[in-house]
Protein backbone atom coordinates (compact mmCIF):
# COMPACT_ATOMS: atom_id res chain seq x y z
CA UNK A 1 47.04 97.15 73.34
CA UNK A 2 47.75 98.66 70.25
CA UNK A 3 45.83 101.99 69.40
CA UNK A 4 45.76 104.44 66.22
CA UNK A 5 48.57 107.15 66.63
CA UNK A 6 45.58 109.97 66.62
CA UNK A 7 43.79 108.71 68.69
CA UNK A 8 44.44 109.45 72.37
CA UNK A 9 44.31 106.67 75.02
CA UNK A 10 40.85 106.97 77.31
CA UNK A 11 41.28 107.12 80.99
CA UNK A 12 40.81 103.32 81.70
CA UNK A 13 43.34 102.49 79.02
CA UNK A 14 45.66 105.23 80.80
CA UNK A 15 45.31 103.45 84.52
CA UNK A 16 45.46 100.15 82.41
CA UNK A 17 49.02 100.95 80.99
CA UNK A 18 50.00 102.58 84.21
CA UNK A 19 49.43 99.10 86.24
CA UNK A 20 51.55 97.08 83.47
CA UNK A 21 54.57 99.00 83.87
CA UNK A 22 54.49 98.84 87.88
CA UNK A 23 53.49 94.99 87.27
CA UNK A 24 56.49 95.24 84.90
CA UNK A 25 59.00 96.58 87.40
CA UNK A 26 58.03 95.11 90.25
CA UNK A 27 59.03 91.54 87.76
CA UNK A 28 62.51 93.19 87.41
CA UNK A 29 62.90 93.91 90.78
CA UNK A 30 61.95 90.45 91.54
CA UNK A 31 64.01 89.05 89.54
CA UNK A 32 67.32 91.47 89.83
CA UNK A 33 66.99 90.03 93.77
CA UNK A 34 66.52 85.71 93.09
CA UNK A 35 69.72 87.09 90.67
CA UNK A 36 71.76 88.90 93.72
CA UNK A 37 70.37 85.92 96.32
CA UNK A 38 71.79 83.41 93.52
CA UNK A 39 75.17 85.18 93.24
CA UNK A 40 75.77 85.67 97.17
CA UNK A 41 74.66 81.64 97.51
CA UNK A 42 77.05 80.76 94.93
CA UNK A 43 80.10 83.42 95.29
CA UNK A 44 79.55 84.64 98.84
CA UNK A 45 82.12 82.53 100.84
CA UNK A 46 84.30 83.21 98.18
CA UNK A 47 83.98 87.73 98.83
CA UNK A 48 83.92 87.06 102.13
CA UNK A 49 87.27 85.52 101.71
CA UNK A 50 88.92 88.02 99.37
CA UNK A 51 87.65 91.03 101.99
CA UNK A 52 89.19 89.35 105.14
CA UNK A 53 92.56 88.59 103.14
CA UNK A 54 92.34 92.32 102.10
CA UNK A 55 91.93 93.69 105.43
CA UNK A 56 94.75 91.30 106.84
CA UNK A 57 96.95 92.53 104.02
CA UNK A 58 96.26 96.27 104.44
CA UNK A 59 96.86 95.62 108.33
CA UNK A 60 100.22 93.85 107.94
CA UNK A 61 101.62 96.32 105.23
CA UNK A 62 100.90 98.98 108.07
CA UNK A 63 102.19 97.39 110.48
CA UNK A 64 105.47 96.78 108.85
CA UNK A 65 105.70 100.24 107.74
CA UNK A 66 105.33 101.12 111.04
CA UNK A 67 107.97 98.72 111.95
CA UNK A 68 110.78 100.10 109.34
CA UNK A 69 110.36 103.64 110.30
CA UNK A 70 110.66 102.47 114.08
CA UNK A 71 113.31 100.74 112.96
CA UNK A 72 114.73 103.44 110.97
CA UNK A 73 114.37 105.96 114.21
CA UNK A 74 116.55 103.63 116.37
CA UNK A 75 119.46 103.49 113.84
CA UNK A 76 119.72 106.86 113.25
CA UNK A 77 119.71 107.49 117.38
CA UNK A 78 122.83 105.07 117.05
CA UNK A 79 124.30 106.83 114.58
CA UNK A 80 124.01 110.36 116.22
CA UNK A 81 125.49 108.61 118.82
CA UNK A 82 128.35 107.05 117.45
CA UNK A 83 129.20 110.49 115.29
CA UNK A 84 129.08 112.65 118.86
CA UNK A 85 131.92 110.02 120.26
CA UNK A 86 133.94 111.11 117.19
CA UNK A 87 133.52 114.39 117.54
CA UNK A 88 134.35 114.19 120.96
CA UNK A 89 137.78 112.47 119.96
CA UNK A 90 136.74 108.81 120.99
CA UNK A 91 136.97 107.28 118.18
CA UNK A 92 137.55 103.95 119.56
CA UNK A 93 134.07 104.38 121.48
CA UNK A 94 132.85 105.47 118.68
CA UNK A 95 133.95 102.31 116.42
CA UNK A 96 132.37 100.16 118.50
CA UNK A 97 128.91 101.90 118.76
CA UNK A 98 129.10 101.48 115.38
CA UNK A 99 129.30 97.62 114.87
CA UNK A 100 125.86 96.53 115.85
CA UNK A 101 124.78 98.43 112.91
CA UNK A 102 127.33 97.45 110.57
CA UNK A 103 126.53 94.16 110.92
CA UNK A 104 122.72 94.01 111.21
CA UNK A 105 121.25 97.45 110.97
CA UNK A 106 118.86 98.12 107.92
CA UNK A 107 120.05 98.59 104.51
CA UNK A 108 121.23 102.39 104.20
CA UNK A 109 122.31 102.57 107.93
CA UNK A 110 124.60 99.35 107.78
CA UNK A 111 126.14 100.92 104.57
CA UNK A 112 126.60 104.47 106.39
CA UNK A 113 128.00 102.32 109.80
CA UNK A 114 130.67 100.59 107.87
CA UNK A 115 131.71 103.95 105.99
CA UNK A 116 131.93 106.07 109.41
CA UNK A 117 134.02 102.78 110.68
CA UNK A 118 136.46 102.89 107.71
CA UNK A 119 136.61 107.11 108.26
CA UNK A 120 137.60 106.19 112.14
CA UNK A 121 140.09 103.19 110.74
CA UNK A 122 141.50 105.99 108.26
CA UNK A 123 142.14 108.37 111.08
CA UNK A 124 143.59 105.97 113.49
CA UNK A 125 146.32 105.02 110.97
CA UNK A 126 144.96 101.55 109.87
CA UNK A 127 144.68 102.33 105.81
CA UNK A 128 144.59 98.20 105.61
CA UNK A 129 140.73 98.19 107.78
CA UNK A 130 139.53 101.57 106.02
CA UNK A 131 140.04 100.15 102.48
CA UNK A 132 138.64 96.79 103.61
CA UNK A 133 135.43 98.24 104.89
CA UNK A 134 135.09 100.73 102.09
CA UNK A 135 135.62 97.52 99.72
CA UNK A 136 132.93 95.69 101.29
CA UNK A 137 130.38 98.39 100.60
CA UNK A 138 131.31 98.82 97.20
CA UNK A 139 130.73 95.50 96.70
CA UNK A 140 127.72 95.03 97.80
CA UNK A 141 125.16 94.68 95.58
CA UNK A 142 121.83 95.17 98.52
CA UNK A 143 123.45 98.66 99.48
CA UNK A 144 122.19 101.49 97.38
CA UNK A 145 124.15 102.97 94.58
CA UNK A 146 125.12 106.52 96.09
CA UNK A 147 126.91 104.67 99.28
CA UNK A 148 128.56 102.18 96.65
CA UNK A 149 130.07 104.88 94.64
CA UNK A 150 131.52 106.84 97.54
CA UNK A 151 132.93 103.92 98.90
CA UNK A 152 134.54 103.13 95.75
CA UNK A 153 135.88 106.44 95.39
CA UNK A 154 137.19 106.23 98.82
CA UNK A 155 138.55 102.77 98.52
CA UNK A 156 140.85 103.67 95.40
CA UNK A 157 142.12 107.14 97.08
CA UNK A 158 143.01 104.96 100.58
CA UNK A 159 144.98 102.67 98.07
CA UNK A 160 146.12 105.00 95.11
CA UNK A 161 149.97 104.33 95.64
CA UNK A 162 149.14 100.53 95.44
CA UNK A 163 147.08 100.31 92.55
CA UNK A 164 148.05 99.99 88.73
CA UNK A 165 146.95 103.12 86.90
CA UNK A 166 144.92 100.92 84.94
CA UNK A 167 142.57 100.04 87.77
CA UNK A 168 142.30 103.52 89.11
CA UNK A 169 140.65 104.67 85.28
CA UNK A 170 138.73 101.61 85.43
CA UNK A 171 137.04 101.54 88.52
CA UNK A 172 136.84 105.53 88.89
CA UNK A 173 136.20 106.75 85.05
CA UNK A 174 132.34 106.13 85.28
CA UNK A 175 132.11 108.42 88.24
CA UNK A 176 134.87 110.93 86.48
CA UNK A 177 132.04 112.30 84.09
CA UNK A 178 130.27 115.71 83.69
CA UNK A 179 126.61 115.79 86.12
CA UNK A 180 128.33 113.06 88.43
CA UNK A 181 128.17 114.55 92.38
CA UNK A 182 132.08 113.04 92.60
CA UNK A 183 133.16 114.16 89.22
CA UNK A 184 135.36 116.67 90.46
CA UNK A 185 137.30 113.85 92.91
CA UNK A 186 137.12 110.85 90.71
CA UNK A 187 138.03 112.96 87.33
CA UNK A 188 141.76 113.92 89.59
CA UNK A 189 142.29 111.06 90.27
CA UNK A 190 142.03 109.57 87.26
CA UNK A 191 144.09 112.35 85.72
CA UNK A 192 146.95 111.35 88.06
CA UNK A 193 146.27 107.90 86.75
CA UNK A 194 146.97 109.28 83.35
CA UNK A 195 150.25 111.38 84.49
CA UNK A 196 151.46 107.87 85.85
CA UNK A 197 150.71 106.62 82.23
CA UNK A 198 152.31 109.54 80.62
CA UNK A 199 149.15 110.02 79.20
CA UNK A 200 149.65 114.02 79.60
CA UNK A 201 147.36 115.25 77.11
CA UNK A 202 144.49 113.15 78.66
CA UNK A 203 145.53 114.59 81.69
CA UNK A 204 145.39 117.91 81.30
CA UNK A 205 142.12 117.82 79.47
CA UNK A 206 140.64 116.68 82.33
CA UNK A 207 141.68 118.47 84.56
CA UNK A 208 140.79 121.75 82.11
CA UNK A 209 137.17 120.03 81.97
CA UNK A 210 137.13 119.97 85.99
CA UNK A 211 138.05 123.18 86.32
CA UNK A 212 135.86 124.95 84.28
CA UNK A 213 132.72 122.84 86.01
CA UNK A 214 131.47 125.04 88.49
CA UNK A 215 129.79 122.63 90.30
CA UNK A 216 133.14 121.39 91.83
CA UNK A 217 134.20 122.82 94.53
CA UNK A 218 136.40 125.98 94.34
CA UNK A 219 139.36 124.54 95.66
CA UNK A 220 139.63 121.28 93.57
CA UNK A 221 138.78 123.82 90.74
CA UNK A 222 141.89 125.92 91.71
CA UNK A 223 144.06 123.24 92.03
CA UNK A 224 143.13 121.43 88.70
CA UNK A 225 143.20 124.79 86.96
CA UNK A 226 147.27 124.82 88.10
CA UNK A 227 147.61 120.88 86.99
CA UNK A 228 146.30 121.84 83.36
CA UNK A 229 147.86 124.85 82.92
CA UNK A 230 151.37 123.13 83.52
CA UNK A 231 150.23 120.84 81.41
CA UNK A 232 150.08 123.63 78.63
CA UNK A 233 146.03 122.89 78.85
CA UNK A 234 143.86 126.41 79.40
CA UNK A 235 141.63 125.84 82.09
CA UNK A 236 140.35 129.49 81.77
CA UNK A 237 137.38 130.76 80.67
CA UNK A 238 137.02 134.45 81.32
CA UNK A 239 140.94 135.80 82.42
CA UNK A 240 139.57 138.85 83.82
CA UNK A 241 137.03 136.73 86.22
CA UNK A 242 140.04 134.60 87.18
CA UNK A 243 142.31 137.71 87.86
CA UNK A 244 139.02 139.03 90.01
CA UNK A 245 138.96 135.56 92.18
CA UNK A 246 142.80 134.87 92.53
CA UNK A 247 144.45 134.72 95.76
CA UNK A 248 146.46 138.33 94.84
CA UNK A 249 143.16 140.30 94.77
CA UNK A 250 141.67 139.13 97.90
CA UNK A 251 144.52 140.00 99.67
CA UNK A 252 144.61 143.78 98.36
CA UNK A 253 141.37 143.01 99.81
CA UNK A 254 138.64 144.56 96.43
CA UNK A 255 138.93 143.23 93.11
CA UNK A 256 139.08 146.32 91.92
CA UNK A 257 142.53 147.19 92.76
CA UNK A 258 142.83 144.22 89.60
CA UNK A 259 143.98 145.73 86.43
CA UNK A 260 141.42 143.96 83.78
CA UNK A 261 143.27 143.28 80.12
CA UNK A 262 142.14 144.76 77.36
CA UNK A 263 140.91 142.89 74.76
């Protein structure tokens, strides 16, 4: 009902307008519901079927989280275990706690199991067993990378004597770098590997760079600090800080009693 724009609507033609648009919704509504009705008809098996799959999938996922960490719980029991019969000087006892889990515990505890059973092999004398087992981890390509690497490092120091120095820089050199958590074990012995090579000047600026890392531990720092400096390598960074630190001035017992040089 189209009116002029200055004139307003009377009352009847207010009510009149006001009925339309209810008649109006009340269509949409009606319709927005033979729409829904339609959809369930057509697609409602088909929701009903995605939600139970859902809920069977969110129930099995917790489930088999609950699973691993019970899982999880009981190896590391086993392990406590095993490590207290060590302790305790049994390490035959001890080995054999530990095979169960070498062979079929989950992923990280089989790889820790068959390390601790190479340490006992290594301490009983058999160097053949140890660097078997701590081949077998680092060869396997399920166990995670920080339990390969150690048992490669350990595998090449049980068998050092054995192995061409070409091998030794081969396998060890990507763990013999600067941020690596072994670079302080891997880098000497792949300077040895260069000193078998006559490779001095290799050598001794490795074992300068290991010395100078202070992430390594103090005592692989001291001793590679020696190895370079025989080497005719300076492995020192501040003299007066090594003079402070050196066996000499903790025995006078204050590292003041240590003359600093004058510069």
């Amino acid at each position: 009902m189209a009116l002029p724009p200055d004139k307003k609507p009377s009352t009847a033609e207010q009510r009149a307008l006001a009925q339309q648009d209810v008649f109006m919704r009340e269509v949409d509504d009606a319709l927005r519901e033979d729409q829904l009705k339609d959809a369930l008809q057509r697609h409602g098996r088909l929701a009903i079927a995605l939600l139970i799959g859902l809920l069977v999938a969110l129930g099995g996922w917790l489930w088999w989280r609950e699973h691993q960490q019970a899982v999880a719980g009981e190896a590391g029991e086993k392990l406590i275990v095993a490590l207290d019969q060590v302790e305790a000087g049994r390490l035959t006892s001890g080995y054999a706690d530990l095979e169960p889990l070498a062979k079929d515990g989950p992923e990280g505890a089989r790889a820790a199991a068959r390390l601790m059973q190479a340490g006992i092999a290594l301490e009983q004398g058999n160097r053949a067993q140890a660097a078997k087992l701590f081949a077998e981890v680092a060869g396997d390509g399920d166990t995670p990378k920080p339990y390969r690497d150690v048992a490669t490092l350990r595998e090449v120091a049980t068998t050092f004597d054995t192995l061409p120095p070409a091998t030794v820089i081969a396998r060890l050199k990507p763990l013999a770098v600067p941020g690596n958590p072994w670079f302080g074990s891997a880098g000497e012995l792949v300077g040895a590997a260069y000193l078998k090579q006559g490779r001095n000047d290799l050598a001794g600026a490795l074992f300068a760079q290991i010395a100078k890392d202070e992430t390594v531990p103090a005592t692989l720092r001291a001793r590679t600090r020696q190895l370079a400096g025989l080497l005719g390598v300076d492995a020192i960074e501040d003299v007066n800080q090594a003079l402070a630190n050196s066996p000499l001035a903790t025995a006078a017992g204050a590292p003041a009693a240590v003359q600093p040089i004058q510069e």
